[in-house]
N, C-alpha and C. Protein backbone atom coordinates (compact mmCIF):
# COMPACT_ATOMS: atom_id res chain seq x y z
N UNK A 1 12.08 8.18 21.45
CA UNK A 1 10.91 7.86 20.64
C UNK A 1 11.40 7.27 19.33
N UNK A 2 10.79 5.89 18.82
CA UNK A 2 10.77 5.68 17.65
C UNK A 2 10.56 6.40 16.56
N UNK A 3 11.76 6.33 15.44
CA UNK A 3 10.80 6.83 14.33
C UNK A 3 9.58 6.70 13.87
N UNK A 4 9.02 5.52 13.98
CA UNK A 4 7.94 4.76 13.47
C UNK A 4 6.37 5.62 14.46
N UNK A 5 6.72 6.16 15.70
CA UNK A 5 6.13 6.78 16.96
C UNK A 5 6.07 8.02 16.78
N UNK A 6 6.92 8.74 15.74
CA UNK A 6 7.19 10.32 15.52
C UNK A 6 6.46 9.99 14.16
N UNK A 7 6.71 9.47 13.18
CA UNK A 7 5.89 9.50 11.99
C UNK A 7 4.46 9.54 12.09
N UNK A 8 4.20 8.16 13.23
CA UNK A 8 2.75 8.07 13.30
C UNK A 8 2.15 9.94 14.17
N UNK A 9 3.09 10.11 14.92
CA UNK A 9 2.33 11.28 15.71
C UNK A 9 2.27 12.54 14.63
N UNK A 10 3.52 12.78 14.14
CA UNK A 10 3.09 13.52 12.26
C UNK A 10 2.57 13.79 11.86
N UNK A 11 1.37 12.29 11.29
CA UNK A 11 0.45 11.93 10.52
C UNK A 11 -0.70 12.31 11.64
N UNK A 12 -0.96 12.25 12.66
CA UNK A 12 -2.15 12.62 13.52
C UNK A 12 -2.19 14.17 14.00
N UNK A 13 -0.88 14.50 14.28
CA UNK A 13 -0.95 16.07 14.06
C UNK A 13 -1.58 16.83 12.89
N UNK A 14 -0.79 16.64 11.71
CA UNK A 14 -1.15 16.98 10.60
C UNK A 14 -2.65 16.67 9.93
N UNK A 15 -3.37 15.14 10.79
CA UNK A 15 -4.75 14.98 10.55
C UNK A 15 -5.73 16.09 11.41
N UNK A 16 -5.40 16.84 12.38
CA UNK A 16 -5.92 17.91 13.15
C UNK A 16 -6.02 19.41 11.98
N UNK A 17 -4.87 19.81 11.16
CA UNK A 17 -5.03 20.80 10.80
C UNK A 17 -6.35 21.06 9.79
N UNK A 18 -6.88 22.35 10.07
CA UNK A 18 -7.99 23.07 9.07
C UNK A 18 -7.86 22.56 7.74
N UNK A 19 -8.95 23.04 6.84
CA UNK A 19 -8.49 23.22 5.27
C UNK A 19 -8.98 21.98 4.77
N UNK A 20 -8.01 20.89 4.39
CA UNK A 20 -8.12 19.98 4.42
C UNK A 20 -8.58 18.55 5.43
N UNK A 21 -9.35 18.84 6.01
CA UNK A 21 -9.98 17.97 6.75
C UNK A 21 -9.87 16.25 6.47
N UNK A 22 -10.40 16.07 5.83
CA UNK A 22 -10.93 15.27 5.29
C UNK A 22 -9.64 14.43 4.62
N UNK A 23 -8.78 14.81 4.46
CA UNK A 23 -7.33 14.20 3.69
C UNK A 23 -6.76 13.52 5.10
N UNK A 24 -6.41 12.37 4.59
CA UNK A 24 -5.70 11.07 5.73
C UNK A 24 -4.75 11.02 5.42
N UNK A 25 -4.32 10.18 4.24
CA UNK A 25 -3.43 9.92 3.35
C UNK A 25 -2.95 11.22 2.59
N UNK A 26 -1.52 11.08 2.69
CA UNK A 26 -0.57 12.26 2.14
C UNK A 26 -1.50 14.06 2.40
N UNK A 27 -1.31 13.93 3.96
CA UNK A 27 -1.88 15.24 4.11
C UNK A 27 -1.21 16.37 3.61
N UNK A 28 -1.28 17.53 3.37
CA UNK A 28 -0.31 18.51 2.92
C UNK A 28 0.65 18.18 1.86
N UNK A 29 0.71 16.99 1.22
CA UNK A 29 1.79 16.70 0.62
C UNK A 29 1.69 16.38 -1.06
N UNK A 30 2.35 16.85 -2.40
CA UNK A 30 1.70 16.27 -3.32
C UNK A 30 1.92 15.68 -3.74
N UNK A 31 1.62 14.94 -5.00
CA UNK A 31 1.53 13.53 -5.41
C UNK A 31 3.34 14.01 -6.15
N UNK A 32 3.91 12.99 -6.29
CA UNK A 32 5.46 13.15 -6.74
C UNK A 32 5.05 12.89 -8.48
N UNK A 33 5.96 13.78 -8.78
CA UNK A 33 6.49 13.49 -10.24
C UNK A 33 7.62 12.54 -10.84
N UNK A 34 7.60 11.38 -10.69
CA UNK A 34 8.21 10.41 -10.48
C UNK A 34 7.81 9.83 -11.93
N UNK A 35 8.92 9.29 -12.27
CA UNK A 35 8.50 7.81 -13.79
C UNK A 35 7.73 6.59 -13.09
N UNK A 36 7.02 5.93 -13.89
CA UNK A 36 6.76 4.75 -13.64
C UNK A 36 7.60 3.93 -13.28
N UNK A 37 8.66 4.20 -13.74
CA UNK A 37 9.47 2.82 -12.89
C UNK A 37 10.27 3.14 -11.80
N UNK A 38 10.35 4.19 -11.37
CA UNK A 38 10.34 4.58 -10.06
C UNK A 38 9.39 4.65 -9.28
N UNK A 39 8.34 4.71 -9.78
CA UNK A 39 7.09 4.38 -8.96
C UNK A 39 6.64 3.03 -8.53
N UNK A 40 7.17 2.13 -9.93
CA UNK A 40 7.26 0.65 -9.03
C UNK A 40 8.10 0.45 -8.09
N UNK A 41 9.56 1.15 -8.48
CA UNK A 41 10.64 0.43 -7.22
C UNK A 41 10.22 0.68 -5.93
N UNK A 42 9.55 2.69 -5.94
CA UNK A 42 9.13 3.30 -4.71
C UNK A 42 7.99 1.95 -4.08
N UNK A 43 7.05 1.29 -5.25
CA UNK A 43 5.92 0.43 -4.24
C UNK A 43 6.51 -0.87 -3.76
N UNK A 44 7.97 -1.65 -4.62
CA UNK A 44 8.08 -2.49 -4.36
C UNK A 44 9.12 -2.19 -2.95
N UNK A 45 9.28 -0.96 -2.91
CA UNK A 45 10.28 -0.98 -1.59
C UNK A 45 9.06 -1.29 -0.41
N UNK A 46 7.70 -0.42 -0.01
CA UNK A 46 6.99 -0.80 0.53
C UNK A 46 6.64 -2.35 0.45
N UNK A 47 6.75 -3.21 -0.38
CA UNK A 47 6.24 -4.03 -0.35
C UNK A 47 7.22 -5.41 0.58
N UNK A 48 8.76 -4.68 -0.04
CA UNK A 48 9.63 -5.29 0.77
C UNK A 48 9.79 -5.19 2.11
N UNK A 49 9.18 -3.82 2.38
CA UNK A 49 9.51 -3.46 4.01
C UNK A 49 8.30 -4.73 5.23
N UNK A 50 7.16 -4.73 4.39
CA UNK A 50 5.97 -5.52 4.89
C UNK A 50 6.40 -7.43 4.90
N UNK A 51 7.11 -7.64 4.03
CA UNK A 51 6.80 -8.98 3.69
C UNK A 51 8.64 -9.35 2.85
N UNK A 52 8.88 -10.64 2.43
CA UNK A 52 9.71 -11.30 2.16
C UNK A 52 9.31 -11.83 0.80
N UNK A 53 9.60 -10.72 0.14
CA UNK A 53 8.98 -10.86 -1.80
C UNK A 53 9.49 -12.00 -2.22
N UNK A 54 10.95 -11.93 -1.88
CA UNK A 54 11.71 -13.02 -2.80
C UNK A 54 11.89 -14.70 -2.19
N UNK A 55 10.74 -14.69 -1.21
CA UNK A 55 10.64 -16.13 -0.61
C UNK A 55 9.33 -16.94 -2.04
N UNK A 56 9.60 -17.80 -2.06
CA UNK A 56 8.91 -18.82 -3.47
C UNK A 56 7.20 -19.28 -2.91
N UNK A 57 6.99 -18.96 -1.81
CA UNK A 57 6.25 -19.17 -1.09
C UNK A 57 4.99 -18.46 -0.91
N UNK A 58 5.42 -17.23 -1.27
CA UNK A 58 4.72 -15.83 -0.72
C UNK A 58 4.08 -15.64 -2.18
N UNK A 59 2.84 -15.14 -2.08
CA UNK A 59 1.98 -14.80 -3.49
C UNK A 59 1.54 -13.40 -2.86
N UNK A 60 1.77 -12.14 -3.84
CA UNK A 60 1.29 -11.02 -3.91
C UNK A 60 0.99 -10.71 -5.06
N UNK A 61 -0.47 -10.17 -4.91
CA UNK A 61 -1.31 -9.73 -5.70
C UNK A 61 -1.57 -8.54 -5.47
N UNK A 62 -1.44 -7.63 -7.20
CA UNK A 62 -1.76 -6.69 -6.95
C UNK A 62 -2.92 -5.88 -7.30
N UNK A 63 -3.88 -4.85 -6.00
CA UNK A 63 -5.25 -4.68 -6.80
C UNK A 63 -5.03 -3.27 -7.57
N UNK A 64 -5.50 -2.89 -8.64
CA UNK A 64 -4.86 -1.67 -8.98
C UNK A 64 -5.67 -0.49 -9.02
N UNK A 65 -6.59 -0.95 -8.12
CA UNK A 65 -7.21 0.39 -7.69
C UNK A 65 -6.61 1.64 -6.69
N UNK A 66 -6.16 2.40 -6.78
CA UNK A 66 -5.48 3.11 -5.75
C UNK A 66 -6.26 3.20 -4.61
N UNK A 67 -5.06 3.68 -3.68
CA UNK A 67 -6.14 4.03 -2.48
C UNK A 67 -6.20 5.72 -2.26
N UNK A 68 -7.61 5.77 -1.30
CA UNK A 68 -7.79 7.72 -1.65
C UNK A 68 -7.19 8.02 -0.85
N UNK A 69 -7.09 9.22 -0.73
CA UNK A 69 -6.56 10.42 0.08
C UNK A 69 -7.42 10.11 1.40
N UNK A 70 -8.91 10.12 1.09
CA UNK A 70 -9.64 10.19 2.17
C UNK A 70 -9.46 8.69 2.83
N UNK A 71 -10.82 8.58 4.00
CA UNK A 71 -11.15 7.85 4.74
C UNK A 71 -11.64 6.60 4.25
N UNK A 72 -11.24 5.52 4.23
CA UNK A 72 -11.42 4.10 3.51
C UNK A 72 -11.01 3.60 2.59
N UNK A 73 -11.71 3.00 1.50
CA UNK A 73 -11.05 2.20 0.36
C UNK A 73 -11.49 2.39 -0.47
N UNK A 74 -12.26 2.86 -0.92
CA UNK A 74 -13.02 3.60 -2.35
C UNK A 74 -11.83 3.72 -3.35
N UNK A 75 -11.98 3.25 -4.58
CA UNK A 75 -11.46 3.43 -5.37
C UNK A 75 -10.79 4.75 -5.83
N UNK A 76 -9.81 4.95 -6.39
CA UNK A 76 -8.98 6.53 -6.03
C UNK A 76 -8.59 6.99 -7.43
N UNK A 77 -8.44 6.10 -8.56
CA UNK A 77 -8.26 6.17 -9.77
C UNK A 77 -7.30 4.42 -10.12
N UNK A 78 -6.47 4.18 -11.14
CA UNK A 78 -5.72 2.66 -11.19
C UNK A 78 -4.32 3.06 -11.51
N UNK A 79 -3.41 1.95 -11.21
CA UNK A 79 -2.28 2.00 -10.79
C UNK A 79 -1.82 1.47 -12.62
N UNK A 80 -0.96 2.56 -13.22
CA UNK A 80 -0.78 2.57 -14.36
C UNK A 80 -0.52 1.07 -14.83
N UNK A 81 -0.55 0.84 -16.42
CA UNK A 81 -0.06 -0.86 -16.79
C UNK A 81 1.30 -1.10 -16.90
N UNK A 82 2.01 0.08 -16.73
CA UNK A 82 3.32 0.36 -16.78
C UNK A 82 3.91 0.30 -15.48
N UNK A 83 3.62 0.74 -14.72
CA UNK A 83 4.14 0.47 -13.02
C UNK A 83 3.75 -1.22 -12.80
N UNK A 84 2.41 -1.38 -13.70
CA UNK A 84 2.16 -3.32 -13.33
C UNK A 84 2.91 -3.65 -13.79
N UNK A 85 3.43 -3.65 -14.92
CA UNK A 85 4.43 -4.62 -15.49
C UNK A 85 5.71 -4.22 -15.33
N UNK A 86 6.05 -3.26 -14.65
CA UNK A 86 7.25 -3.61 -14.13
C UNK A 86 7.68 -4.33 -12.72
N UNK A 87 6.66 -4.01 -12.09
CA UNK A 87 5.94 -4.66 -10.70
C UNK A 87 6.36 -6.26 -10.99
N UNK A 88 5.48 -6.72 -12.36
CA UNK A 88 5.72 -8.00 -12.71
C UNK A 88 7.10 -8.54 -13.39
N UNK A 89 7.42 -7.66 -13.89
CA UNK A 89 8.98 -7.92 -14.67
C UNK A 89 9.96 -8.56 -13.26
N UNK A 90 9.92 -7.66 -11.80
CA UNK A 90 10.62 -7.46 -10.73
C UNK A 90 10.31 -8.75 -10.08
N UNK A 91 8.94 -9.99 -10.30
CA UNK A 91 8.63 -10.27 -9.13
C UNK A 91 8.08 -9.98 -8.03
N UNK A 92 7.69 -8.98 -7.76
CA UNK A 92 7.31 -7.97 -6.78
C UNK A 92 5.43 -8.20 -6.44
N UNK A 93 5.28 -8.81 -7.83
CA UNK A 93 3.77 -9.52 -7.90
C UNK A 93 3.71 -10.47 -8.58
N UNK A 94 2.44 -11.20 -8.26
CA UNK A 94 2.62 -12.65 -9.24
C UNK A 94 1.19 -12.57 -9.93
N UNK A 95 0.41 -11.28 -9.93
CA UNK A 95 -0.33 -11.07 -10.81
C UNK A 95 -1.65 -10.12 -10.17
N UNK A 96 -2.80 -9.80 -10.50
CA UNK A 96 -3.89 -8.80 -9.83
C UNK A 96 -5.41 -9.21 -9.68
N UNK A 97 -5.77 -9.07 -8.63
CA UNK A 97 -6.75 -9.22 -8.12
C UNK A 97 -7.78 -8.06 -7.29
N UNK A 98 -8.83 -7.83 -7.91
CA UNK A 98 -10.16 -6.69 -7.38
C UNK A 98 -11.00 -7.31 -6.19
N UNK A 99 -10.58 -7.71 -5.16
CA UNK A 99 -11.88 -8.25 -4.64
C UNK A 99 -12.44 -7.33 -3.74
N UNK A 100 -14.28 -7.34 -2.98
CA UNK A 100 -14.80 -6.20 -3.57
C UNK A 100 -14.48 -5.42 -1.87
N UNK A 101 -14.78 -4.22 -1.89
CA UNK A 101 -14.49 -3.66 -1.09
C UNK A 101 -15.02 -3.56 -0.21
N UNK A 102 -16.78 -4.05 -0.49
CA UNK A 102 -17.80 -3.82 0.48
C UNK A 102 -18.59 -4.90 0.66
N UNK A 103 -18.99 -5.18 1.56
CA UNK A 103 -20.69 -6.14 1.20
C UNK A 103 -20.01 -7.56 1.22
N UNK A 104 -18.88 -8.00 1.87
CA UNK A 104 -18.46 -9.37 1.96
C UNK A 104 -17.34 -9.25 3.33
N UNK A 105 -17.62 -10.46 4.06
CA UNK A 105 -17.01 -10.84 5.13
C UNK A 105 -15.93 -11.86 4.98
N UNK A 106 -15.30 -12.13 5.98
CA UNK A 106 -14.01 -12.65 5.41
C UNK A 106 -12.53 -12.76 5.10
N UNK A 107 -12.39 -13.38 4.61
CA UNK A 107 -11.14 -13.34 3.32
C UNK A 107 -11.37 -13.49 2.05
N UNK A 108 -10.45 -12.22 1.45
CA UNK A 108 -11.33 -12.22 -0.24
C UNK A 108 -11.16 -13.58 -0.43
N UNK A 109 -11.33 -13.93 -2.17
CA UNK A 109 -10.58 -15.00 -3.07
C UNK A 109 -10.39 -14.27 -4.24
N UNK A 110 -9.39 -14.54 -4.68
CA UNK A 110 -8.58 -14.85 -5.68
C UNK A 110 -8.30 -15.30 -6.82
N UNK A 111 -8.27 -15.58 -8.00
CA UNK A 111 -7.43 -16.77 -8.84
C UNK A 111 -5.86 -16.53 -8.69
N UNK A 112 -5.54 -17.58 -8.25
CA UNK A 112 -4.23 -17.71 -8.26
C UNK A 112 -3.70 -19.06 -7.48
N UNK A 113 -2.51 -19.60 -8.31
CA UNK A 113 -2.16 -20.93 -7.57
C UNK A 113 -1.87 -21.28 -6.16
N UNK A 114 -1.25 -20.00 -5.52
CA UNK A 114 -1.41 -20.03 -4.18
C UNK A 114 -1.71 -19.25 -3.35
N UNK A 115 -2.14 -19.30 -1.97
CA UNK A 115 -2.76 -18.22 -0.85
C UNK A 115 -1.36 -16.98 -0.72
N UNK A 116 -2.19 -16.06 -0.75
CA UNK A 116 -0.90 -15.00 -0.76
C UNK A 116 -1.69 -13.69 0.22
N UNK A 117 -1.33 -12.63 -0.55
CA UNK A 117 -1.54 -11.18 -0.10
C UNK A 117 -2.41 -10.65 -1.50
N UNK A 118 -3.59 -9.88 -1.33
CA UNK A 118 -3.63 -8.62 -2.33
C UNK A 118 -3.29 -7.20 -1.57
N UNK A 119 -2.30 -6.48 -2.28
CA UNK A 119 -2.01 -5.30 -1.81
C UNK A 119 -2.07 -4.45 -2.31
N UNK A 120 -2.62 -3.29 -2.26
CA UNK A 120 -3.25 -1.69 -3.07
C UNK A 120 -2.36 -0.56 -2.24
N UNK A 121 -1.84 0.30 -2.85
CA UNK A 121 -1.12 1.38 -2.63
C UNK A 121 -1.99 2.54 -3.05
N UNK A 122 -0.98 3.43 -2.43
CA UNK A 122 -1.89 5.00 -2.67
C UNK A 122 -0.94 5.57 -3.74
N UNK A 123 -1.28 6.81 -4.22
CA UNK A 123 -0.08 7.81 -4.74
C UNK A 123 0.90 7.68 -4.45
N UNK A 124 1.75 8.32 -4.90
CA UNK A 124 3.42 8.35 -4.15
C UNK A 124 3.40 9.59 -3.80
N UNK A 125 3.36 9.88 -2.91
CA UNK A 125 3.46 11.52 -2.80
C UNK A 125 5.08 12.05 -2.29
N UNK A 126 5.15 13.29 -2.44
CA UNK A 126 6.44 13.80 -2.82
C UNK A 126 7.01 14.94 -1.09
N UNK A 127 8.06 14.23 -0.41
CA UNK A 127 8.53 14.84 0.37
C UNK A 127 9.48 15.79 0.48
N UNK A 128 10.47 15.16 -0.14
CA UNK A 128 11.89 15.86 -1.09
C UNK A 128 11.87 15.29 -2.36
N UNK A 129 13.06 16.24 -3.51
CA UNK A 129 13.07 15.38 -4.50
C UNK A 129 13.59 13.92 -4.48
N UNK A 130 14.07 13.40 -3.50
CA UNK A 130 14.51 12.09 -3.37
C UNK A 130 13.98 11.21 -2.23
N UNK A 131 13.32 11.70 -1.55
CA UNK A 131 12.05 11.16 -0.71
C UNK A 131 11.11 11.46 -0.94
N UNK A 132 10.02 10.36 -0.62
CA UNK A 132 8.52 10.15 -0.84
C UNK A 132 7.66 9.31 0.37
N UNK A 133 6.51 9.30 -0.01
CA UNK A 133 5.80 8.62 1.39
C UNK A 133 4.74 7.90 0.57
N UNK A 134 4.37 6.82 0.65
CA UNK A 134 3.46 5.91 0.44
C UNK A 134 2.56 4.94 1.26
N UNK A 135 1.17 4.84 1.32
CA UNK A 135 0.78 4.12 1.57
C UNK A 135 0.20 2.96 1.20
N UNK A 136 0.05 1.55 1.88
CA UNK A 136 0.50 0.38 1.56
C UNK A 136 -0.56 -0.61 2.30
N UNK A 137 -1.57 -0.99 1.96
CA UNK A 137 -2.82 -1.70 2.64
C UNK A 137 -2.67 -3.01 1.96
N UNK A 138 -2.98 -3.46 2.89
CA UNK A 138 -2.59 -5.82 2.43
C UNK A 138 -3.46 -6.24 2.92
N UNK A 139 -4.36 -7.13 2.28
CA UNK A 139 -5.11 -7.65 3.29
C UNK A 139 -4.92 -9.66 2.51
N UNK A 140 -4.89 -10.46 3.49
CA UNK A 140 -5.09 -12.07 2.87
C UNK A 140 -6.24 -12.23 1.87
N UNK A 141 -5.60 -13.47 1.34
CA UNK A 141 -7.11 -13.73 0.18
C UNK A 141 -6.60 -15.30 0.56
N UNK A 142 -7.52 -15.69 -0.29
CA UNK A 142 -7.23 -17.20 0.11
C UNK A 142 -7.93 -17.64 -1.61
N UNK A 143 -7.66 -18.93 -2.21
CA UNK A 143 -7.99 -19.32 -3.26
C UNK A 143 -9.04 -20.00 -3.21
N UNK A 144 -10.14 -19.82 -4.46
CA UNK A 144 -11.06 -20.38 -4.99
C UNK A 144 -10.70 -22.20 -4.26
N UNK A 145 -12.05 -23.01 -3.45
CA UNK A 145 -11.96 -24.17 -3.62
C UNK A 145 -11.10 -24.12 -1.85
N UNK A 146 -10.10 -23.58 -1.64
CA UNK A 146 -9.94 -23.84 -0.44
C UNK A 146 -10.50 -23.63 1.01
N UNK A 147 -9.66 -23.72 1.99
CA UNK A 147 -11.37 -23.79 3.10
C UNK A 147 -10.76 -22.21 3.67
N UNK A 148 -11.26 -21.37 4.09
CA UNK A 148 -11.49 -19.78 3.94
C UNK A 148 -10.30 -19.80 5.45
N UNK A 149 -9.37 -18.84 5.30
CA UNK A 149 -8.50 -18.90 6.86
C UNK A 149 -8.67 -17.61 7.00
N UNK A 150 -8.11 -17.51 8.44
CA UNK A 150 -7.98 -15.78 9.25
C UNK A 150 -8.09 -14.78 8.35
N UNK A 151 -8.98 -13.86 8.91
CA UNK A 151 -8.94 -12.56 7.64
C UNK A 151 -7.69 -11.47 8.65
N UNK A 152 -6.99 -11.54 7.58
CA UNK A 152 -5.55 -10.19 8.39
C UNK A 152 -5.43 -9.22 7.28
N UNK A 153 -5.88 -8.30 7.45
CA UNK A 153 -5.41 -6.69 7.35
C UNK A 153 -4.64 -5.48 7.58
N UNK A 154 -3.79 -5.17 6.78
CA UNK A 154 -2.80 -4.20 7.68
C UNK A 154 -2.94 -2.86 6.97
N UNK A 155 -2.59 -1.55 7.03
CA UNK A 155 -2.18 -0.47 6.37
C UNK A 155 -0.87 0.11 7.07
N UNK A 156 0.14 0.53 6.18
CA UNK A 156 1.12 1.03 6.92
C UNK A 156 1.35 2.34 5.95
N UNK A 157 2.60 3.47 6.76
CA UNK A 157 2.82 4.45 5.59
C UNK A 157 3.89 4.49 5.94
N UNK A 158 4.78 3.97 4.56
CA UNK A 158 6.28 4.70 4.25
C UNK A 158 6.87 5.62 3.84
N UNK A 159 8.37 6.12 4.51
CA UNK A 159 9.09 7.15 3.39
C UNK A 159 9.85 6.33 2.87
N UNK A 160 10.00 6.52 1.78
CA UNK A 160 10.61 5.68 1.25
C UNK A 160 12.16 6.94 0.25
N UNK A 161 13.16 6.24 0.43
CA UNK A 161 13.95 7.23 0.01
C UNK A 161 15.08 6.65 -1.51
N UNK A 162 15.73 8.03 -1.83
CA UNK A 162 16.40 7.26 -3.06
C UNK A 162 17.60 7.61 -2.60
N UNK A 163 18.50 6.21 -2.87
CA UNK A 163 20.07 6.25 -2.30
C UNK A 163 20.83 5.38 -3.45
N UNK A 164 21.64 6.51 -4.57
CA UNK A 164 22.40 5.71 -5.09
C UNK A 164 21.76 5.03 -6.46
N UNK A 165 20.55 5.44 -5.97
CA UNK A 165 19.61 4.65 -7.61
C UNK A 165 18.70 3.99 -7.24
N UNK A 166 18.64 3.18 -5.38
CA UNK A 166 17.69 2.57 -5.11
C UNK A 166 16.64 3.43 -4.43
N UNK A 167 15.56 2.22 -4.47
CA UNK A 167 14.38 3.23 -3.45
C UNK A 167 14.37 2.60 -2.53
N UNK A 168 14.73 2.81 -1.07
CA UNK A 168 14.12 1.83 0.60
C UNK A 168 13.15 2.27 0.98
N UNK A 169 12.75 1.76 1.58
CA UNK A 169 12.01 2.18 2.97
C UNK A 169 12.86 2.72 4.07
N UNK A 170 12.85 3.98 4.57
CA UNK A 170 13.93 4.14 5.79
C UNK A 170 12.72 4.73 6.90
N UNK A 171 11.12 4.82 6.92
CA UNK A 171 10.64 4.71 8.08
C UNK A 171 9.13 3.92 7.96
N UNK A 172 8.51 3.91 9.25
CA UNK A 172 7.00 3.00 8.35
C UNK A 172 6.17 3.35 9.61
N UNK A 173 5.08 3.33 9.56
CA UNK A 173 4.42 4.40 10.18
C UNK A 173 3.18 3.47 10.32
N UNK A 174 2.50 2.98 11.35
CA UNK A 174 0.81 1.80 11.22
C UNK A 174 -0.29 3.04 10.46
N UNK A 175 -1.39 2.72 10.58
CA UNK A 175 -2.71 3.59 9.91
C UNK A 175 -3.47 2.89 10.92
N UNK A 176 -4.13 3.29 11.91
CA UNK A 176 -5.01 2.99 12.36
C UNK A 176 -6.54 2.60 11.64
N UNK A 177 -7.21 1.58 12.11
CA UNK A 177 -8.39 0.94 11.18
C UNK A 177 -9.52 2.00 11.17
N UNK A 178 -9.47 3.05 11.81
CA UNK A 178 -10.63 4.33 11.45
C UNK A 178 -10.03 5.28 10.08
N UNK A 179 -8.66 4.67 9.43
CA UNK A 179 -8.44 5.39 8.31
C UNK A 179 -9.11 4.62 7.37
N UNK A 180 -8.87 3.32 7.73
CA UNK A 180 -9.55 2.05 6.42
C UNK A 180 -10.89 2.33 6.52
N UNK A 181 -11.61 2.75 7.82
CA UNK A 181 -13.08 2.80 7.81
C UNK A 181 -13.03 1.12 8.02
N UNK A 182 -12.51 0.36 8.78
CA UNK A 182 -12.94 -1.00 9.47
C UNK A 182 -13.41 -1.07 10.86
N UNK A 183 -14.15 -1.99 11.08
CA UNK A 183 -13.84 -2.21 12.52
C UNK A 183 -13.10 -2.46 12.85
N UNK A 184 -12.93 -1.96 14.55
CA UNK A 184 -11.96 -2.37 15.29
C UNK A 184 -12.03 -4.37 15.84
């Protein structure tokens, strides 16, 4: 069995237990006590595991609404200005975008010079003191003025670990679209 097959089964076990019902995201687990700028490296490692940051090509945007614990996309609280700008110092984003969560079909839009990604993260929550797990939802936008392409959506959940000073990704786990509250 894949790691990626044991994580996901984990996360669905652990969505069965009492108590907490209702918790999707970082079941049993709590939010890490981490600096901000470990909290960017921890998101930009997710971000690296999904996509190819450092291609000139690629536009990620970031929305800084968190994502909840629970079921969908509801706003969860915002992703400090300090984790953004280091986010931005890194490259890791090329700037932020809210588009809305409900009540539009599609592909968002944007301002920004080119078609990219907006991507919203959850907490970092805390596994060991040097591992963590994050989740990581992307969906396309496309820019103001252009003609609207494929709407693609993903959610994934990483551990993401610290080795040496860095943060990776060392597993990644899908979210099925009844966590986003989308259709199938």
């Amino acid at each position: 069995m894949s790691a990626a097959a044991a994580l996901l089964i984990a996360m669905c076990i652990a969505a069965c237990e009492p108590g907490d019902s209702n918790i999707v995201r970082g079941k049993r687990l709590a939010i890490a006590v981490i600096s901000p700028a470990d909290q960017a490296h921890v998101y930009e490692a997710a971000a690296r595991a999904s996509f190819s940051v450092d291609d000139p090509s690629l536009s990620l945007l970031l929305d800084p609404r968190l994502l909840p614990r629970t079921v969908g996309l509801a706003p969860a609280g915002q992703v400090a200005p300090s984790i953004v700008a280091e986010m931005r110092r890194r490259s890791v984003i090329h700037g932020t975008c809210e588009p809305p969560l409900t009540g539009t079909t599609g592909t968002a839009r944007c301002n920004a010079s080119l078609p990219g990604y907006v991507v919203r993260y959850s907490p970092v929550f805390a596994i060991t003191p040097d591992s963590v797990q994050v989740y990581f939802y992307a969906q396309k936008y496309d820019v103001p003025d252009a003609p609207p392409s494929e709407t693609l959506r993903f959610e994934r959940a990483y551990q993401v670990a610290k080795h040496g000073g860095q943060w990776t990704a060392v597993r990644e786990g899908h979210v099925p679209k009844e966590i986003r509250n989308e259709p199938k």
